[in-house]
C-alpha atoms as a PDB file:
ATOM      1  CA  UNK A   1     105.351  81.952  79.598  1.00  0.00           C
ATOM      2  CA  UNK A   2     104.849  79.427  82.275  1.00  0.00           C
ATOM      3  CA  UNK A   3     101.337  78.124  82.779  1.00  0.00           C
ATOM      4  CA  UNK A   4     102.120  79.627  86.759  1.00  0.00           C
ATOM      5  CA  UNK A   5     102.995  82.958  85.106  1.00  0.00           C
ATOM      6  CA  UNK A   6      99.830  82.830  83.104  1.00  0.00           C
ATOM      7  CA  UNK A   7      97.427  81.993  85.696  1.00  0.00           C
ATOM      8  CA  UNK A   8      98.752  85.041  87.879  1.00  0.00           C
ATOM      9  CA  UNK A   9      98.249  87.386  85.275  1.00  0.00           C
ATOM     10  CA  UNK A  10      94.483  86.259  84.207  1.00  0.00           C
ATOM     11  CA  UNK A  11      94.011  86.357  88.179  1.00  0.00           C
ATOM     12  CA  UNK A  12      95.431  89.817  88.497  1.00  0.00           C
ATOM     13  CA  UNK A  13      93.537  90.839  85.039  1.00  0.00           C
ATOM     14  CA  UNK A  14      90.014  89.436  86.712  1.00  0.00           C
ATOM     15  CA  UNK A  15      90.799  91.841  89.895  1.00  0.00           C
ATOM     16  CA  UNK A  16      91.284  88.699  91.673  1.00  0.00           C
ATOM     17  CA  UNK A  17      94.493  88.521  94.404  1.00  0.00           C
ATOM     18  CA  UNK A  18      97.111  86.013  93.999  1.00  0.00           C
ATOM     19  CA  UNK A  19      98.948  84.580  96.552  1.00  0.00           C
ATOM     20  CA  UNK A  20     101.558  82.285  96.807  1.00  0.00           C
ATOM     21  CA  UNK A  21     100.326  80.301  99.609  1.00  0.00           C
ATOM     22  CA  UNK A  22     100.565  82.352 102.722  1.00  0.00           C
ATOM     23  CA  UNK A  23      98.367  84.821 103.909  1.00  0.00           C
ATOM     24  CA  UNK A  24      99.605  87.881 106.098  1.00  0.00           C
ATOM     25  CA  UNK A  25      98.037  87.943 109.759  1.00  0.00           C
ATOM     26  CA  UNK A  26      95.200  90.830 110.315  1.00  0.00           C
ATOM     27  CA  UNK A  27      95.732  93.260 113.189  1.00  0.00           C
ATOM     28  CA  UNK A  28      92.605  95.161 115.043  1.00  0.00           C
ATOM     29  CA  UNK A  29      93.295  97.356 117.935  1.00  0.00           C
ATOM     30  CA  UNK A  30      89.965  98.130 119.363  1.00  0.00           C
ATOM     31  CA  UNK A  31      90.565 101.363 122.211  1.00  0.00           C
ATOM     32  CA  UNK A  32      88.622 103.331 124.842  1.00  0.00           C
ATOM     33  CA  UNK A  33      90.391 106.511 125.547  1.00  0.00           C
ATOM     34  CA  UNK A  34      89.089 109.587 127.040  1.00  0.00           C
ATOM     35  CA  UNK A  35      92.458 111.544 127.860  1.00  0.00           C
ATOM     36  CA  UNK A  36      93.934 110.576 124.555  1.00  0.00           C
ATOM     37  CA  UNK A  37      96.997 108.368 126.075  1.00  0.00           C
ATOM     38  CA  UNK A  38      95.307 105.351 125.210  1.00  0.00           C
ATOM     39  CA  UNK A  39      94.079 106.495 121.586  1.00  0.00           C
ATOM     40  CA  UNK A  40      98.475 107.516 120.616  1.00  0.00           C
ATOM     41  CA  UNK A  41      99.100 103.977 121.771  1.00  0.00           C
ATOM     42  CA  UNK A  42      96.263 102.421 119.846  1.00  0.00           C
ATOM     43  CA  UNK A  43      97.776 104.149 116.673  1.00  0.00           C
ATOM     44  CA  UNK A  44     101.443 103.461 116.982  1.00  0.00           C
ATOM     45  CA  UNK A  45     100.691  99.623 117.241  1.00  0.00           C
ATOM     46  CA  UNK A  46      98.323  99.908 114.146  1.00  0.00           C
ATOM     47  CA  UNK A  47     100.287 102.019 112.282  1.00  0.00           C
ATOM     48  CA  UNK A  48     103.674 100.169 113.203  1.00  0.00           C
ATOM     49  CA  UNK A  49     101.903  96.898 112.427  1.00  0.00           C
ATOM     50  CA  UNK A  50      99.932  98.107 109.233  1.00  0.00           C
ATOM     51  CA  UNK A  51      96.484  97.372 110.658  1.00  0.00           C
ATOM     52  CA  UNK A  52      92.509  98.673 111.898  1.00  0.00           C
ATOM     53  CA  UNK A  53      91.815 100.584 114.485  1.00  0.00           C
ATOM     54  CA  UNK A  54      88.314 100.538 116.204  1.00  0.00           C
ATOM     55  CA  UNK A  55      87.276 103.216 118.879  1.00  0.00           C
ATOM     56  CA  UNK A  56      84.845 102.409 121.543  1.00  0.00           C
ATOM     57  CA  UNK A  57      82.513 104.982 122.096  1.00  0.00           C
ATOM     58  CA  UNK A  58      79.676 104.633 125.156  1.00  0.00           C
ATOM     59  CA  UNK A  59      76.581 105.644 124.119  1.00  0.00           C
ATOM     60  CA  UNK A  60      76.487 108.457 126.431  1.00  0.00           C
ATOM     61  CA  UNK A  61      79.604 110.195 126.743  1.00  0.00           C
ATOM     62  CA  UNK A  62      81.678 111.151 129.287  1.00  0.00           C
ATOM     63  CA  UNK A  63      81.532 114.673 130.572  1.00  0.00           C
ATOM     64  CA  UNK A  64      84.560 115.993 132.367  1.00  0.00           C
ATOM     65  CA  UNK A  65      82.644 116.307 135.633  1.00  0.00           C
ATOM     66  CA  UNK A  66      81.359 112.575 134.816  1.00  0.00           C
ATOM     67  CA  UNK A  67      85.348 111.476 134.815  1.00  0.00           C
ATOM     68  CA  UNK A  68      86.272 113.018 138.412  1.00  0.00           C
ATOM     69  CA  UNK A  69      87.046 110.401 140.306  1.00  0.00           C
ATOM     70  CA  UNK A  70      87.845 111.903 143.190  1.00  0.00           C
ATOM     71  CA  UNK A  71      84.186 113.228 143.864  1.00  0.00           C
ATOM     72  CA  UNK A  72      82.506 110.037 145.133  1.00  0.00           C
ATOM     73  CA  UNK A  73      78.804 110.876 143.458  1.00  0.00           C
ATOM     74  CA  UNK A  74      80.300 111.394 140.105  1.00  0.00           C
ATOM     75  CA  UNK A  75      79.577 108.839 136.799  1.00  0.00           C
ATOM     76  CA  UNK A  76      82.939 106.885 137.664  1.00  0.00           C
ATOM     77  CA  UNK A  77      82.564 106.583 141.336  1.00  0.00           C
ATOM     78  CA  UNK A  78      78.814 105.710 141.129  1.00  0.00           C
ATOM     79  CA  UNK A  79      79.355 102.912 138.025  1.00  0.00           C
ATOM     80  CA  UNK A  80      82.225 101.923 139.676  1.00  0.00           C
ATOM     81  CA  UNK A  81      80.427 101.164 143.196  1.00  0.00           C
ATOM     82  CA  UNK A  82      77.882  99.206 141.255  1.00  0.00           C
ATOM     83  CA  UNK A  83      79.116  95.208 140.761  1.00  0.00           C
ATOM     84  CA  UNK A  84      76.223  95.457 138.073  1.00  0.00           C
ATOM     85  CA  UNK A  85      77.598  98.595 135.975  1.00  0.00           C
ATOM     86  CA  UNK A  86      77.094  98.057 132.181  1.00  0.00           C
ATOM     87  CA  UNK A  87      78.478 100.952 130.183  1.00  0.00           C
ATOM     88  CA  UNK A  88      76.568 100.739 126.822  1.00  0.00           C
ATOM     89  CA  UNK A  89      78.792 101.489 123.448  1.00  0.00           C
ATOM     90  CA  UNK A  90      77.602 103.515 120.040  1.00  0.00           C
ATOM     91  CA  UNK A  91      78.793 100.201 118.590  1.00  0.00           C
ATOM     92  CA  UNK A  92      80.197  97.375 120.304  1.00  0.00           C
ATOM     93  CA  UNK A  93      80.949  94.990 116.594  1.00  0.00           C
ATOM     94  CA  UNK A  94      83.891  95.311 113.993  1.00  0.00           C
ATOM     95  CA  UNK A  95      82.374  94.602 110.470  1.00  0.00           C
ATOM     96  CA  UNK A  96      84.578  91.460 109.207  1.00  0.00           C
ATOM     97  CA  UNK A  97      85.951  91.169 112.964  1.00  0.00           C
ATOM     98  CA  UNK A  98      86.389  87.462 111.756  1.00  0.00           C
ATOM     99  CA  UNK A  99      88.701  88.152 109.439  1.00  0.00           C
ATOM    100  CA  UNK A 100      91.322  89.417 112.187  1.00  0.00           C
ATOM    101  CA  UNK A 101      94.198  87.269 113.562  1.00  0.00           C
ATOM    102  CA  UNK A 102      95.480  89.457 116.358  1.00  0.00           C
ATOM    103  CA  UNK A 103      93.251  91.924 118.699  1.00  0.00           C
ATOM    104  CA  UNK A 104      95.114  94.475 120.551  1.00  0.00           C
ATOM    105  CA  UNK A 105      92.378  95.641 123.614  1.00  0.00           C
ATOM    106  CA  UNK A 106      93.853  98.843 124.795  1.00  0.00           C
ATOM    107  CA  UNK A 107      92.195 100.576 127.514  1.00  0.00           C
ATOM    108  CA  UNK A 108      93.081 103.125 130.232  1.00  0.00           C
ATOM    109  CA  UNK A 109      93.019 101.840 134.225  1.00  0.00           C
ATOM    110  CA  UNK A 110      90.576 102.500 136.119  1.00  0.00           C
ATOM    111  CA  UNK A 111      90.470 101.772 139.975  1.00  0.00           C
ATOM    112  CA  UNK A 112      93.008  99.034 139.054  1.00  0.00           C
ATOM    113  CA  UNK A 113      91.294  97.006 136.082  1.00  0.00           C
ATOM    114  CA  UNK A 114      89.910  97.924 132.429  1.00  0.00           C
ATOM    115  CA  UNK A 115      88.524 101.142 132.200  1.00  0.00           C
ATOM    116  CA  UNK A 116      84.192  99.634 132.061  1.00  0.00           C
ATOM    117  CA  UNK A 117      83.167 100.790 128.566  1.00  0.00           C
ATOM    118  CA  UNK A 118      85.818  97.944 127.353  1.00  0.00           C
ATOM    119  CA  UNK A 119      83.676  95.636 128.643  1.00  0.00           C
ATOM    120  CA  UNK A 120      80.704  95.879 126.549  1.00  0.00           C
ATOM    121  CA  UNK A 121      82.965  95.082 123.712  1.00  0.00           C
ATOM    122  CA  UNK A 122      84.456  92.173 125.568  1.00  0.00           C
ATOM    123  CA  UNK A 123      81.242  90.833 126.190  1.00  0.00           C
ATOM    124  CA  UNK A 124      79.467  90.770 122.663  1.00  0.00           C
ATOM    125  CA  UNK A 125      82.206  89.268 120.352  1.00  0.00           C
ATOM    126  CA  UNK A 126      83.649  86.194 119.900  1.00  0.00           C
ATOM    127  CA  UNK A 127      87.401  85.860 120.323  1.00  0.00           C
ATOM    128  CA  UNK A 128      87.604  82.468 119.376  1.00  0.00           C
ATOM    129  CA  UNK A 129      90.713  81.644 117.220  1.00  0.00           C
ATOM    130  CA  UNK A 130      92.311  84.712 117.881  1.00  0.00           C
ATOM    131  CA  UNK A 131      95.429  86.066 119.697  1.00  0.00           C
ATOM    132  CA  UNK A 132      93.881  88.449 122.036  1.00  0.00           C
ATOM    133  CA  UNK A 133      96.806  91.468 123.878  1.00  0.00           C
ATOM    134  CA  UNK A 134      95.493  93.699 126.433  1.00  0.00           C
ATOM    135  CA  UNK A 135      97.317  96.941 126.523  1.00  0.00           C
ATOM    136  CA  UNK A 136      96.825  99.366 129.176  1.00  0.00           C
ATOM    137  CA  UNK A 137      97.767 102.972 130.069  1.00  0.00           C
ATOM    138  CA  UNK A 138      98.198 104.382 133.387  1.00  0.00           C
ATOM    139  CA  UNK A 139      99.846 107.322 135.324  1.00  0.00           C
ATOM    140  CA  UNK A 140     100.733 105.289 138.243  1.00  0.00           C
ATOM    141  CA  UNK A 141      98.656 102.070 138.285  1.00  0.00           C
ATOM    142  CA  UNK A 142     100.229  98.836 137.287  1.00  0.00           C
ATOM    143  CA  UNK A 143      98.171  96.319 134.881  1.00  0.00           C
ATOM    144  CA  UNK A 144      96.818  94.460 137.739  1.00  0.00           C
ATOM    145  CA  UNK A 145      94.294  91.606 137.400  1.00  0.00           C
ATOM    146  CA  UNK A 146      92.353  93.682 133.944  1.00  0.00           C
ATOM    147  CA  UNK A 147      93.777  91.769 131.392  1.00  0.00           C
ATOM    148  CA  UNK A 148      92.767  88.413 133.282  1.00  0.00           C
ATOM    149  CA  UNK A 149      89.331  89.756 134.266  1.00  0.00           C
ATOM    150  CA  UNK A 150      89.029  90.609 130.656  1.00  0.00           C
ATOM    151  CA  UNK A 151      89.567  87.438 129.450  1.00  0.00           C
ATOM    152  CA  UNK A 152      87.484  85.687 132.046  1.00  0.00           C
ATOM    153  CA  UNK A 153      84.447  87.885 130.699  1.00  0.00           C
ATOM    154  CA  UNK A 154      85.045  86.883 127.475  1.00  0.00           C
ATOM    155  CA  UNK A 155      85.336  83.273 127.653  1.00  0.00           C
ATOM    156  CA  UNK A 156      86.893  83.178 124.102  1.00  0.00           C
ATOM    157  CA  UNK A 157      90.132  83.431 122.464  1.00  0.00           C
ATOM    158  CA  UNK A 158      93.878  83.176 123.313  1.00  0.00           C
ATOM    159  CA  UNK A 159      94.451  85.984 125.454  1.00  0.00           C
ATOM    160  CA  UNK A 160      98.139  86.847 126.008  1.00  0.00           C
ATOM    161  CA  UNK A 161      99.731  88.617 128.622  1.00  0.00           C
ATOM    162  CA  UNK A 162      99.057  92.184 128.494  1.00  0.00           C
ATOM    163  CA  UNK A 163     101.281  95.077 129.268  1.00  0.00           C
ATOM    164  CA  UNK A 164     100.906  98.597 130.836  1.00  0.00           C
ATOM    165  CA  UNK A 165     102.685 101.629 129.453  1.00  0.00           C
ATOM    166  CA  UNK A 166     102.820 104.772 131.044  1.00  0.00           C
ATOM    167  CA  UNK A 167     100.416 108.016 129.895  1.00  0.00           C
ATOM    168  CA  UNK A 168     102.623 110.116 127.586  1.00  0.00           C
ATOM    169  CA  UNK A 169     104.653 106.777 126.631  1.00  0.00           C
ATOM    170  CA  UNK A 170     106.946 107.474 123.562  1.00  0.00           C
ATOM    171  CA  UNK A 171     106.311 105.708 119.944  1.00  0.00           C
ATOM    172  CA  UNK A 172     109.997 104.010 119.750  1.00  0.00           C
ATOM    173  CA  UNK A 173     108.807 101.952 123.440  1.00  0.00           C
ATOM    174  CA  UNK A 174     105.748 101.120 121.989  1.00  0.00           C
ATOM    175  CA  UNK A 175     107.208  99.355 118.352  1.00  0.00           C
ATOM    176  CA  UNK A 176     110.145  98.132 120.461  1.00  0.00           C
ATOM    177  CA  UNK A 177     108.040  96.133 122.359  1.00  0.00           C
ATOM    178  CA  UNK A 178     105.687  95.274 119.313  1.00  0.00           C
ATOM    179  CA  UNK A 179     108.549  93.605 117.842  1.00  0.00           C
ATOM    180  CA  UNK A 180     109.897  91.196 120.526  1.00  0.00           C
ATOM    181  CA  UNK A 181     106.198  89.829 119.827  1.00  0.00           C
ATOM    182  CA  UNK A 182     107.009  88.991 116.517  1.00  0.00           C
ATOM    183  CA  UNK A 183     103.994  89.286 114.668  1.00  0.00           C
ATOM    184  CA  UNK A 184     104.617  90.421 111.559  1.00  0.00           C
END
């Protein structure tokens, strides 16, 4: 037996990984979705590309009266009137959120940029050294400035272009477009 033969199988004995010198790239997709569009994206990308999933969750939910934004003294129209809205989250940190290469942000639009409990998230971790995708879904509105705003409140990381797919999109768009990015 080869002394390389041996030394995998005492490291495989001790419960100890061996690797042959390169590591496979972590994938988070961290998600705020209220209609569930978002969430279906959020797990086709992890699921296609065999990684976490993270859901943001503000503190204080969401009613469905909170979410019409058509009535201008609802939660939406009144946080979104105020340039000083901060839309707390249960949990705004990923344990071992180091340990991730790539970080899908997928988020609904809202008035034209990331839906605002994304940006409590944005705002408390450190990107730094990681490939950063915005991913947004919309009925109508196109991605706009959010994934740019995004990055300029996070002042870390290598934020890529994002993309917008339409509410309702179909898995077989979603992986088609995960693999012209060629991350696995």
């Amino acid at each position: 037996m080869s002394l390389l033969k041996k030394m995998a199988a005492v490291c495989m004995t001790a419960g100890v990984m061996f690797a042959t010198g390169s590591a496979q790239a972590k994938s988070l997709v961290v998600y705020y979705s209220e209609s569930g569009y978002t969430k279906n994206v959020a797990n086709t990308i992890a699921k296609h590309l065999n990684g976490d999933t993270f859901e943001l969750i503000p503190a204080e939910p969401y009613s469905g009266a909170d979410l019409d934004y058509n009535n201008p003294s609802s939660r939406v129209s009144r946080e979104h009137d105020n340039p000083n809205r901060v839309v707390k989250l249960r949990e705004n940190r990923v344990s071992g959120f180091a340990d991730y290469d790539t970080v899908f942000v997928a988020y609904p639009i809202w008035w034209g940029i990331a839906a605002w409990p994304v940006d409590d998230f944005v705002r408390n971790n450190d990107f730094d050294g990681k490939k950063v995708i915005p991913v947004a879904t919309s009925f109508s509105s196109p991605l706009g400035q959010s994934g740019i705003l995004l990055k300029d409140m996070a002042q870390s990381g290598d934020w890529q272009e994002g993309i917008r797919f339409s509410s309702g999109v179909d898995e077989k768009t979603v992986t088609e477009w995960l693999d012209s990015l060629n991350l696995k």
